[in-house]
PDB file of N, CA and C in Angstrom:
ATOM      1  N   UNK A   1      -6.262  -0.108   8.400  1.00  0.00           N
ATOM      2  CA  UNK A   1      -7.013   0.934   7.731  1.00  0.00           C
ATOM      3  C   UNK A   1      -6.119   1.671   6.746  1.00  0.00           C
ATOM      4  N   UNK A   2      -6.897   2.083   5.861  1.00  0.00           N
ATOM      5  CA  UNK A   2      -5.755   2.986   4.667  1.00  0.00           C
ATOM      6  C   UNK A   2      -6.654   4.382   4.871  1.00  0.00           C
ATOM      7  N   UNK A   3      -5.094   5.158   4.935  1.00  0.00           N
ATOM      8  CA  UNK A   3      -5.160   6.456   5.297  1.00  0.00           C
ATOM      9  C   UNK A   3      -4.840   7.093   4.257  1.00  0.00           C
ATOM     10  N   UNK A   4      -4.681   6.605   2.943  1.00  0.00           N
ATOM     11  CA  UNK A   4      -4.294   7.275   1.831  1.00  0.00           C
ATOM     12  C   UNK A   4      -4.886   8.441   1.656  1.00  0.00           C
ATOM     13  N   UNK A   5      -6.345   8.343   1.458  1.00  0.00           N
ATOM     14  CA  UNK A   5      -7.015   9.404   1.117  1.00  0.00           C
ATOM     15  C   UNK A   5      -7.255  10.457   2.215  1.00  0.00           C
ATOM     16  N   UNK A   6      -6.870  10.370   3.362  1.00  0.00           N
ATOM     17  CA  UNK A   6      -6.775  11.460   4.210  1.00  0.00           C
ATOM     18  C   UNK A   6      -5.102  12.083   4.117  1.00  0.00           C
ATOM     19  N   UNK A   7      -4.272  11.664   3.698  1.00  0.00           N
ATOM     20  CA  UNK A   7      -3.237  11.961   3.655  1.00  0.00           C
ATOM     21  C   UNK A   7      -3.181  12.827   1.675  1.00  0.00           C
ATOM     22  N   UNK A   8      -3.642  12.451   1.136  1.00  0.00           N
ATOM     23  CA  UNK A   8      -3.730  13.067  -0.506  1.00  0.00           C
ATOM     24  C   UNK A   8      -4.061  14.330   0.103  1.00  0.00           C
ATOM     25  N   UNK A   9      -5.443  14.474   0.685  1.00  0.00           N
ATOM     26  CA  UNK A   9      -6.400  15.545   1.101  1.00  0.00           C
ATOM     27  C   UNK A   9      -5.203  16.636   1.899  1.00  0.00           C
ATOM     28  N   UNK A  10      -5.097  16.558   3.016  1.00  0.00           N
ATOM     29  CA  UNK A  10      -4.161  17.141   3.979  1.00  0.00           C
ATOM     30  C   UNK A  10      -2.523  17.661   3.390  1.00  0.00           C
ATOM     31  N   UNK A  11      -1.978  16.807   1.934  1.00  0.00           N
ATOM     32  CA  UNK A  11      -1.274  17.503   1.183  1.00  0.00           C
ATOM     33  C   UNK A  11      -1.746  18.405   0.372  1.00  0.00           C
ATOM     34  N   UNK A  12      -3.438  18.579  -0.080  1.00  0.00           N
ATOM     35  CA  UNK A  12      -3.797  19.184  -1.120  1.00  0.00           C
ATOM     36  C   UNK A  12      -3.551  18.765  -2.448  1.00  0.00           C
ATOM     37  N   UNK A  13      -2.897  17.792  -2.676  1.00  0.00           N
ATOM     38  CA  UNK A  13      -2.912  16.970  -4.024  1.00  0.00           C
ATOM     39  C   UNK A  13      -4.050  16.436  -4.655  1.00  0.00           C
ATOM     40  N   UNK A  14      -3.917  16.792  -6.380  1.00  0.00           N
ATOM     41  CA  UNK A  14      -5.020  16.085  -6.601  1.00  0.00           C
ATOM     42  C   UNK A  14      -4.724  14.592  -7.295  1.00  0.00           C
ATOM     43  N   UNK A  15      -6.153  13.371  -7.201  1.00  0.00           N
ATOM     44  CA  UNK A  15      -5.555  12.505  -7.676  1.00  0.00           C
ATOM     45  C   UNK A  15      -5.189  12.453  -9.105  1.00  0.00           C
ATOM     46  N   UNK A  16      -5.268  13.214 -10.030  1.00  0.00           N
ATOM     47  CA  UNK A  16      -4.671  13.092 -11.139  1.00  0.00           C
ATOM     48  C   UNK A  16      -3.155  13.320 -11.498  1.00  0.00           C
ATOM     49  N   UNK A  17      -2.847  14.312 -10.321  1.00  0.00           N
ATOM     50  CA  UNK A  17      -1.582  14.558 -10.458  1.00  0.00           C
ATOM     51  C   UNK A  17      -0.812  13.629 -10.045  1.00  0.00           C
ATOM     52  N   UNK A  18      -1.292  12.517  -8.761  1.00  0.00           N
ATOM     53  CA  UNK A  18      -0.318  11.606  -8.444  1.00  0.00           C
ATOM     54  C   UNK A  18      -0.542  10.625  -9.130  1.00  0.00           C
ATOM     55  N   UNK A  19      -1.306   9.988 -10.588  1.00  0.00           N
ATOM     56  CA  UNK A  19      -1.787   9.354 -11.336  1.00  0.00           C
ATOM     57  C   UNK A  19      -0.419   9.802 -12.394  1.00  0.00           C
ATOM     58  N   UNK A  20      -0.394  11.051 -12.942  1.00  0.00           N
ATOM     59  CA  UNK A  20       0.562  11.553 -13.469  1.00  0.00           C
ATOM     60  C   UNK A  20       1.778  10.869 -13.296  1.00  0.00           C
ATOM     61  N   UNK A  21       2.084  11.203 -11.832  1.00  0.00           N
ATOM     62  CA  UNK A  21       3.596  11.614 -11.410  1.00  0.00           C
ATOM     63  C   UNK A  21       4.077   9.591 -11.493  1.00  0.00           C
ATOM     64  N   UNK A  22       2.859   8.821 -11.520  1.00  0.00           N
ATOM     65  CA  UNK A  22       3.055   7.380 -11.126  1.00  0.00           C
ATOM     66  C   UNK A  22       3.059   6.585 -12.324  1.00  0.00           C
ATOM     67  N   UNK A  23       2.360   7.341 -13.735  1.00  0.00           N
ATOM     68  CA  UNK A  23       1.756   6.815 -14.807  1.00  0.00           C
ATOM     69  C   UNK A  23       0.507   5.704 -14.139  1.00  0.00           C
ATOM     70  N   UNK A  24      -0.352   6.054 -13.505  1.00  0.00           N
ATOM     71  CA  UNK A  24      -0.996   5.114 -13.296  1.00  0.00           C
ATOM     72  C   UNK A  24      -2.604   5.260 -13.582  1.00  0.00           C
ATOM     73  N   UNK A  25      -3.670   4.481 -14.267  1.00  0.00           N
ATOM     74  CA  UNK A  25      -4.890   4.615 -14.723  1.00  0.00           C
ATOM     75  C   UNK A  25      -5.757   5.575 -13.120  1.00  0.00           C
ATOM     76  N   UNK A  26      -6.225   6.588 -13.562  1.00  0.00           N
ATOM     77  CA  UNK A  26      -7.226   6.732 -11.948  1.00  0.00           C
ATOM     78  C   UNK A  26      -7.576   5.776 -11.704  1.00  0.00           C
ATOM     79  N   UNK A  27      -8.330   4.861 -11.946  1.00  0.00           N
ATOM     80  CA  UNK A  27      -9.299   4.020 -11.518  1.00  0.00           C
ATOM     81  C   UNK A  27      -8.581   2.780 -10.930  1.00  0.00           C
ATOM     82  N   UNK A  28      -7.233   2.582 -10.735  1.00  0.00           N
ATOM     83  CA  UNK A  28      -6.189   1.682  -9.984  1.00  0.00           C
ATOM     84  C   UNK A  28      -5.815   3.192  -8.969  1.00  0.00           C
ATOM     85  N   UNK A  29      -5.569   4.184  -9.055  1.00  0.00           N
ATOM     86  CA  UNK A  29      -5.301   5.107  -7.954  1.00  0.00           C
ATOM     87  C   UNK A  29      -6.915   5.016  -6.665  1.00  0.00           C
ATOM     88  N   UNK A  30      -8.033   4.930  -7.149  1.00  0.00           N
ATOM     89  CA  UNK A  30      -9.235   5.101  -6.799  1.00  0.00           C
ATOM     90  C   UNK A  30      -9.387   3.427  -6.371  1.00  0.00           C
ATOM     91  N   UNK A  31      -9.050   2.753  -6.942  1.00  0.00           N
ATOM     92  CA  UNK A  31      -9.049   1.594  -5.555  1.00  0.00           C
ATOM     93  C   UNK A  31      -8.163   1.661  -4.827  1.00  0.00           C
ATOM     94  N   UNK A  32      -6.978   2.181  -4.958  1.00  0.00           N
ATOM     95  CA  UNK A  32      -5.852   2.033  -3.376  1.00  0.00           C
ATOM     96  C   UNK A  32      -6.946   2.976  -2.460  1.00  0.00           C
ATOM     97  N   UNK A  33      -7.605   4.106  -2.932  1.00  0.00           N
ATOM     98  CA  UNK A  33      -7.952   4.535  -1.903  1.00  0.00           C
ATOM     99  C   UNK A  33      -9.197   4.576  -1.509  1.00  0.00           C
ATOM    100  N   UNK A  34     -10.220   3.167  -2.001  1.00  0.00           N
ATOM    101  CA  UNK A  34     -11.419   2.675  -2.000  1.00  0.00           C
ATOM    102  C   UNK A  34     -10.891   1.318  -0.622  1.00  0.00           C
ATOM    103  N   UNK A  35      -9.674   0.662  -0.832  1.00  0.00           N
ATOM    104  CA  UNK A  35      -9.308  -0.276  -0.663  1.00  0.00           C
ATOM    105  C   UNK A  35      -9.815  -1.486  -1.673  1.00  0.00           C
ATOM    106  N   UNK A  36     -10.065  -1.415  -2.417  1.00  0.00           N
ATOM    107  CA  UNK A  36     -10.332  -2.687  -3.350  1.00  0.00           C
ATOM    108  C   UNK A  36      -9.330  -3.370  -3.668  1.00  0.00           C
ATOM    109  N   UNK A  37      -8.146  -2.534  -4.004  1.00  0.00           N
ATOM    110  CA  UNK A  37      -6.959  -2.826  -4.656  1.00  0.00           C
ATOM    111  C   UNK A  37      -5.863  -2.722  -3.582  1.00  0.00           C
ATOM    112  N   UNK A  38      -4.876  -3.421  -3.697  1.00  0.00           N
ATOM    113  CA  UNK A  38      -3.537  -3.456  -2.843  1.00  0.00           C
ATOM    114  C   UNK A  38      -2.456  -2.876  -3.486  1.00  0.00           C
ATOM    115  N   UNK A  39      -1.621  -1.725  -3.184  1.00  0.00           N
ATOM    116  CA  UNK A  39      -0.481  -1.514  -4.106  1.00  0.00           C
ATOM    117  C   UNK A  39       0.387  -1.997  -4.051  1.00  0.00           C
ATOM    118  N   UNK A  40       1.564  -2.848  -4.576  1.00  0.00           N
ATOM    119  CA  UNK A  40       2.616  -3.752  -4.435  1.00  0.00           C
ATOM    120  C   UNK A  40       3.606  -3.013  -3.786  1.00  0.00           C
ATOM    121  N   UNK A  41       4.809  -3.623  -3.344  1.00  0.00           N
ATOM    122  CA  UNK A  41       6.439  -2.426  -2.595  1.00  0.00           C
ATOM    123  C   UNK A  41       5.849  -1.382  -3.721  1.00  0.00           C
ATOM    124  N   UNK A  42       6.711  -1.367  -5.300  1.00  0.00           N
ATOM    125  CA  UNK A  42       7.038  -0.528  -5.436  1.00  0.00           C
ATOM    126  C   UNK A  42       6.099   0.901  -5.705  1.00  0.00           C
ATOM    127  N   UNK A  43       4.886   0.581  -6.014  1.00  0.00           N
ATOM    128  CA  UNK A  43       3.791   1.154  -6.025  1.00  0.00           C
ATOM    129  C   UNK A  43       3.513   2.268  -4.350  1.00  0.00           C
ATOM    130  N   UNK A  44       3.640   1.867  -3.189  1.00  0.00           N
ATOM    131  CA  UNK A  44       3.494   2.021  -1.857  1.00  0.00           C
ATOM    132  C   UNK A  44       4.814   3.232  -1.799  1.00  0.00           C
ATOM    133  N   UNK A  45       6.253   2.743  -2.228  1.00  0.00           N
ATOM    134  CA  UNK A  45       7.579   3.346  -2.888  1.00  0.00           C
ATOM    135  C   UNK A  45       7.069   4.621  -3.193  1.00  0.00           C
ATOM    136  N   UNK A  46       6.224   4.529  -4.059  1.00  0.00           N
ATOM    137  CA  UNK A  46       6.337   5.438  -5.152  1.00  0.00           C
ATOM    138  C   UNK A  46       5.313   6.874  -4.617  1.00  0.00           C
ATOM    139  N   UNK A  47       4.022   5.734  -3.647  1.00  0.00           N
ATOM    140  CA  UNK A  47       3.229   7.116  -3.272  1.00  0.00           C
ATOM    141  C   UNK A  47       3.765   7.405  -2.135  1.00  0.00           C
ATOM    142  N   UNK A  48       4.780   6.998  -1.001  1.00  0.00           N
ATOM    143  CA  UNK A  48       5.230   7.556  -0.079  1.00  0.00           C
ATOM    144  C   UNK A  48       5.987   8.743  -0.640  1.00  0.00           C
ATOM    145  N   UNK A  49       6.912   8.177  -1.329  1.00  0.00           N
ATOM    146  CA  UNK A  49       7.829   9.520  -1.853  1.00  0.00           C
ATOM    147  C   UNK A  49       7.078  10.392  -2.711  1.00  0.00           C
ATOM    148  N   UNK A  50       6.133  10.488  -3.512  1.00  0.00           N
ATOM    149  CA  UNK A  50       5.547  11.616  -3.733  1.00  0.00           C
ATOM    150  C   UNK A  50       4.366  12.235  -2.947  1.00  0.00           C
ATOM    151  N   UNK A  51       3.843  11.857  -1.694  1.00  0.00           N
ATOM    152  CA  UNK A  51       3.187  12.202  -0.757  1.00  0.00           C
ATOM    153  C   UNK A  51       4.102  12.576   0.446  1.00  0.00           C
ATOM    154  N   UNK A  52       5.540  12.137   0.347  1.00  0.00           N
ATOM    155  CA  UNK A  52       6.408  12.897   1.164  1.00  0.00           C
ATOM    156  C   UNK A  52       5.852  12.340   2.616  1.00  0.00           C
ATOM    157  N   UNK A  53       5.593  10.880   2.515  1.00  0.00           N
ATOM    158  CA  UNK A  53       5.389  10.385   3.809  1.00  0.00           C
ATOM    159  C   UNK A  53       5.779   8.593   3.804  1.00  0.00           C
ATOM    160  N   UNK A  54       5.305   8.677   5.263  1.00  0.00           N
ATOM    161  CA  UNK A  54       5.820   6.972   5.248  1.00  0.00           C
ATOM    162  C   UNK A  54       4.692   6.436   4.655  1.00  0.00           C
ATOM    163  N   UNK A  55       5.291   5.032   4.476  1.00  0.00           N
ATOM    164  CA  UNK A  55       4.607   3.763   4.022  1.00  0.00           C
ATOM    165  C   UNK A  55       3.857   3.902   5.246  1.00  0.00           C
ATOM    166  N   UNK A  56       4.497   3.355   6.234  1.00  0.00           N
ATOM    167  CA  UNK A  56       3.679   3.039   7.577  1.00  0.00           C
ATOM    168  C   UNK A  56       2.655   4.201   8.010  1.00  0.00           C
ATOM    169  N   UNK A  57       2.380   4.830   7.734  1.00  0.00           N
ATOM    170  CA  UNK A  57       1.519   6.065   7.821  1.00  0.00           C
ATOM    171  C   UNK A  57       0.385   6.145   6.700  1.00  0.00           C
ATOM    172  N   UNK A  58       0.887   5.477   5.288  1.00  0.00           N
ATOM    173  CA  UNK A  58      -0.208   4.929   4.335  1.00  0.00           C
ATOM    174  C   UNK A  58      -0.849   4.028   4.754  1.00  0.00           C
ATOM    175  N   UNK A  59      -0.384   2.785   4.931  1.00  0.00           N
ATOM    176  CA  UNK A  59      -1.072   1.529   5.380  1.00  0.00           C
ATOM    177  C   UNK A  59      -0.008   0.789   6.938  1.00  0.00           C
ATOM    178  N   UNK A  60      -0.335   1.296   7.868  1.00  0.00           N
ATOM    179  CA  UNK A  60      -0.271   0.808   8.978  1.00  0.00           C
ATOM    180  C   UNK A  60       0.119  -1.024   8.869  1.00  0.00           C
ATOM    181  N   UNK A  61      -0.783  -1.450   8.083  1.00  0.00           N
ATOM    182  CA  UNK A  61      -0.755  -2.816   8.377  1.00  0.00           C
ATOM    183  C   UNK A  61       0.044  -3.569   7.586  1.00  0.00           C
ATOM    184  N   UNK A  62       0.801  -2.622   6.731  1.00  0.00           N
ATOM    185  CA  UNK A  62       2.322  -3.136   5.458  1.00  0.00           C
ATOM    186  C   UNK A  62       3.265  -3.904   6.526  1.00  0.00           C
ATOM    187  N   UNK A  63       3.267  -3.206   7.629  1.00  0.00           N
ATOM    188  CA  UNK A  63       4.390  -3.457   8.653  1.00  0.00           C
ATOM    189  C   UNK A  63       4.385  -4.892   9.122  1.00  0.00           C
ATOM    190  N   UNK A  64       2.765  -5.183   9.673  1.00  0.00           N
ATOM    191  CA  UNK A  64       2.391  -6.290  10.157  1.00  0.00           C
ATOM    192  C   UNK A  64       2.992  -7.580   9.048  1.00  0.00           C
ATOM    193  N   UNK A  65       2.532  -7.166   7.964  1.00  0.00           N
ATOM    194  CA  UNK A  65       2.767  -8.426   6.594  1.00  0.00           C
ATOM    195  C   UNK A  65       3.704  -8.813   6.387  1.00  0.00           C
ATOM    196  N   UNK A  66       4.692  -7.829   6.396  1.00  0.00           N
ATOM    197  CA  UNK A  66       6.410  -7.983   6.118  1.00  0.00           C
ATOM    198  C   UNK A  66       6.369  -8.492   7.075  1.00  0.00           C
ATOM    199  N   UNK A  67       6.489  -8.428   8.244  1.00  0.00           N
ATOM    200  CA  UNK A  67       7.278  -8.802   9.508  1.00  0.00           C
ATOM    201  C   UNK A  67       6.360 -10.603   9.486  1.00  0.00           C
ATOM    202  N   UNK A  68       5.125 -10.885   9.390  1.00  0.00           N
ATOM    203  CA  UNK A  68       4.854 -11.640   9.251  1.00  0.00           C
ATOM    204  C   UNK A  68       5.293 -12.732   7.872  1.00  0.00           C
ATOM    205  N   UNK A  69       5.692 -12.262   6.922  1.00  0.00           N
ATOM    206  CA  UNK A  69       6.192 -12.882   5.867  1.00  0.00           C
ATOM    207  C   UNK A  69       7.869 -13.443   5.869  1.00  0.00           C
ATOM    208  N   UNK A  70       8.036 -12.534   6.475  1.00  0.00           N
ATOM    209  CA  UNK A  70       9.328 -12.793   7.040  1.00  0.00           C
ATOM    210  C   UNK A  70       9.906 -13.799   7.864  1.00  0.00           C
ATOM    211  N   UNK A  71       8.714 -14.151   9.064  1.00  0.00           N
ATOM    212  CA  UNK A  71       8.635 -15.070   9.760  1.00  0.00           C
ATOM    213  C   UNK A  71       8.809 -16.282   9.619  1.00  0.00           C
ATOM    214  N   UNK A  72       7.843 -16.508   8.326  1.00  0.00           N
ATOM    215  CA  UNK A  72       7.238 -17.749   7.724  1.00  0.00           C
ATOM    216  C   UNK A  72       8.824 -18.474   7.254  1.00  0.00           C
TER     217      UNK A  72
END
């Protein structure tokens, strides 16, 4: 599950500002947190540290992939 948008909310951020801070179109910010869209490392990078939280707390299931990719 993506917790993005409960985590934006609970900082009080709005999405334009982290659109700003990322250079990124809303409408690629508005699918990470639709889930339509997947954000790559550095993208995930970029909203942990300006949401001042973990990856693993954005998307829970980043963890699973790596560790599974890794495997392979």
């Amino acid at each position: 599950m993506n917790r993005l948008k409960e985590v934006i909310k609970s900082k009080g951020l709005k999405n334009t500002y982290i659109c700003s801070k990322m250079e990124l179109h809303p409408s690629i910010l508005s699918g990470y947190i639709k889930g339509t869209r997947k954000p790559n490392q550095e993208r995930l990078k970029q909203l942990s540290r300006i949401l001042n939280t973990s990856v693993e707390k954005l998307y829970p299931q980043a963890i699973k992939r790596r560790i599974t990719i890794y495997e392979i």
